[in-house]
Protein backbone atom coordinates (compact mmCIF):
# COMPACT_ATOMS: atom_id res chain seq x y z
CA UNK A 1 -43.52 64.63 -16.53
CA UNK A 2 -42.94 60.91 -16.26
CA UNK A 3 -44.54 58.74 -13.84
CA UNK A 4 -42.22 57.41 -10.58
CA UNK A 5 -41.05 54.09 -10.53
CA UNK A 6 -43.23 53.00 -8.42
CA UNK A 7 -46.36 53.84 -10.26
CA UNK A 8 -45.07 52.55 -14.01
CA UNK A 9 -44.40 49.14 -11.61
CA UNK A 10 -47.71 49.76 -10.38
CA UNK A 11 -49.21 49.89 -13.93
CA UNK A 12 -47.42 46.96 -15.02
CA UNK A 13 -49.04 44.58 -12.18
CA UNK A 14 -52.54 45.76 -12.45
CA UNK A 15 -52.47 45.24 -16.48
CA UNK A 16 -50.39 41.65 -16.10
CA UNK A 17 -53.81 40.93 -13.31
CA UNK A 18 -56.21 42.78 -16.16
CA UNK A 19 -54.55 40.20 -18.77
CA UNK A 20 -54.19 43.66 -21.03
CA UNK A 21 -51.82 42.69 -23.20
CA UNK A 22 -51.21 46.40 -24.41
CA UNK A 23 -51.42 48.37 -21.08
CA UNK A 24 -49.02 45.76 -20.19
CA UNK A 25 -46.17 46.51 -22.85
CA UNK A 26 -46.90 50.12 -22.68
CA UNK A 27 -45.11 49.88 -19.76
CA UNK A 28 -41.55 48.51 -21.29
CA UNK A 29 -39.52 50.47 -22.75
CA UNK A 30 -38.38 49.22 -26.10
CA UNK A 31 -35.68 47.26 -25.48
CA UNK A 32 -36.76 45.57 -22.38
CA UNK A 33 -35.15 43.01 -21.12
CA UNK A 34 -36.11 40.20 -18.38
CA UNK A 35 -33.49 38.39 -16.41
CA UNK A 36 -33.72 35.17 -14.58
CA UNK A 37 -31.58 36.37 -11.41
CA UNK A 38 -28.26 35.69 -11.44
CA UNK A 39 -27.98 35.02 -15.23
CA UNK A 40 -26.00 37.14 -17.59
CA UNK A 41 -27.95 36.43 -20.53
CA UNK A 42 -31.91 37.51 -20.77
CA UNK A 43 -34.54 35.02 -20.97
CA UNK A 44 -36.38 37.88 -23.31
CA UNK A 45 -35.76 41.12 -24.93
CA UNK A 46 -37.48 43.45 -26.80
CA UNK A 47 -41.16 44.26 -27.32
CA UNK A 48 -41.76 41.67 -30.02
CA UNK A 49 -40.45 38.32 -27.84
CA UNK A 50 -42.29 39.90 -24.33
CA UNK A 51 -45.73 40.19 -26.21
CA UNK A 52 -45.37 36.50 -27.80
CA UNK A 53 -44.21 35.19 -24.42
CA UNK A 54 -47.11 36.84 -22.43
CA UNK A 55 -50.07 36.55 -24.70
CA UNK A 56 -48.74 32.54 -25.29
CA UNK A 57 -47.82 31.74 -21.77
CA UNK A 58 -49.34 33.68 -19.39
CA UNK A 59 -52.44 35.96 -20.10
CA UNK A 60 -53.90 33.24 -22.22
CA UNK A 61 -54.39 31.46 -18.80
CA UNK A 62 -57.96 33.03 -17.67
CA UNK A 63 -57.19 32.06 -13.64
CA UNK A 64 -53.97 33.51 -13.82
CA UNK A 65 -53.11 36.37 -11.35
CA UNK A 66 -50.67 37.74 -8.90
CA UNK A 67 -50.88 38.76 -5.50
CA UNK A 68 -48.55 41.71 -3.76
CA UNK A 69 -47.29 40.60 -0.73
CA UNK A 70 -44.60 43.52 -0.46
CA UNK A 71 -42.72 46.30 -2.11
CA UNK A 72 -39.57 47.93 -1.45
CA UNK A 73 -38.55 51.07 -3.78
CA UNK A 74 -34.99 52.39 -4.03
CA UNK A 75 -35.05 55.47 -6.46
CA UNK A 76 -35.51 53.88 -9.51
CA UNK A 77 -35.69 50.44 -8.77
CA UNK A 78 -38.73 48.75 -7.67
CA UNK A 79 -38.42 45.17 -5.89
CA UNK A 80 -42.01 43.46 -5.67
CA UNK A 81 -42.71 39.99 -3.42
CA UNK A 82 -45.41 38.78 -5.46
CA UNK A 83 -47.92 35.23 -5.42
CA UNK A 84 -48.40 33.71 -9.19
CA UNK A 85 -52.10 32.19 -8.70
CA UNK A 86 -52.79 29.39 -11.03
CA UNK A 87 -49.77 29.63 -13.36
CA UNK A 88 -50.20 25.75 -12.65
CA UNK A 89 -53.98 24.77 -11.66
CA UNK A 90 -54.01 25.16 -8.05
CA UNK A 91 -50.72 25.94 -6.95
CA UNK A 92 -49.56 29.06 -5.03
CA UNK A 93 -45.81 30.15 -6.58
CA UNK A 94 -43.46 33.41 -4.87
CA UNK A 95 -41.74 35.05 -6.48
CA UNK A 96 -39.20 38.18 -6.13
CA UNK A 97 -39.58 40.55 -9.42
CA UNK A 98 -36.86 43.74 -9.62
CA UNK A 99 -37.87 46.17 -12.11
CA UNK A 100 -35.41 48.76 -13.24
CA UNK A 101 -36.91 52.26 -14.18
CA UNK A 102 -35.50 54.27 -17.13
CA UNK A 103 -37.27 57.32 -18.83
CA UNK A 104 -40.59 56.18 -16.90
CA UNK A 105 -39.89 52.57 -18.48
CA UNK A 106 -39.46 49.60 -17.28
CA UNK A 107 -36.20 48.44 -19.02
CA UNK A 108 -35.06 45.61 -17.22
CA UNK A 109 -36.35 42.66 -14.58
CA UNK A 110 -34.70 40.08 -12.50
CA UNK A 111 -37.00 36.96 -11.56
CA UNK A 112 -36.60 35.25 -8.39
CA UNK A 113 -38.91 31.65 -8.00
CA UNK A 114 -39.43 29.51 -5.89
């Protein structure tokens, strides 16, 4: 039995908070792929070019975390309203992320910034 959505989304934010690089990808499905919003094109895909951006760019930054603010599931779609903490020394970002759910995968997210 797969997990729901919600937990594999679930899963995903406490590893991206643990900086786990692997519990993190283990929730993507292979060919993952991460939207800005509104683009046609992603910004990454696949396995190899999400681990290089996130151990480069993100959990190589020790203060970095998110905060949930709120989550809205539809089935198997997963909206969180999230708080980057530190991305940038001492600044506060929100953001909108919209995972998709596929086989108990994430296989594609939309970004939404401030």
């Amino acid at each position: 039995m797969t997990d729901t959505a919600a937990a594999v989304v679930k899963r995903q934010f406490d590893a991206y908070n643990a900086h786990d690089l692997g519990a993190y990808m283990a929730c993507f499905a292979p060919g993952i792929e991460m939207f800005a919003f509104g683009e046609s094109k992603p910004f990454l895909s696949g396995h190899d070019e999400v681990r290089a951006f996130y151990a480069a760019k993100r959990f190589n930054i020790r203060a970095l975390r998110a905060e949930l603010h709120n989550q809205i599931v539809l089935g198997d779609t997963v909206v969180y309203l999230e708080s980057l903490i530190d991305l940038e020394p001492g600044k506060r970002q929100t953001a909108i992320a919209i995972h998709k759910v596929e086989n108990g995968l994430i296989a594609r997210m939309w970004f939404i910034r401030s």
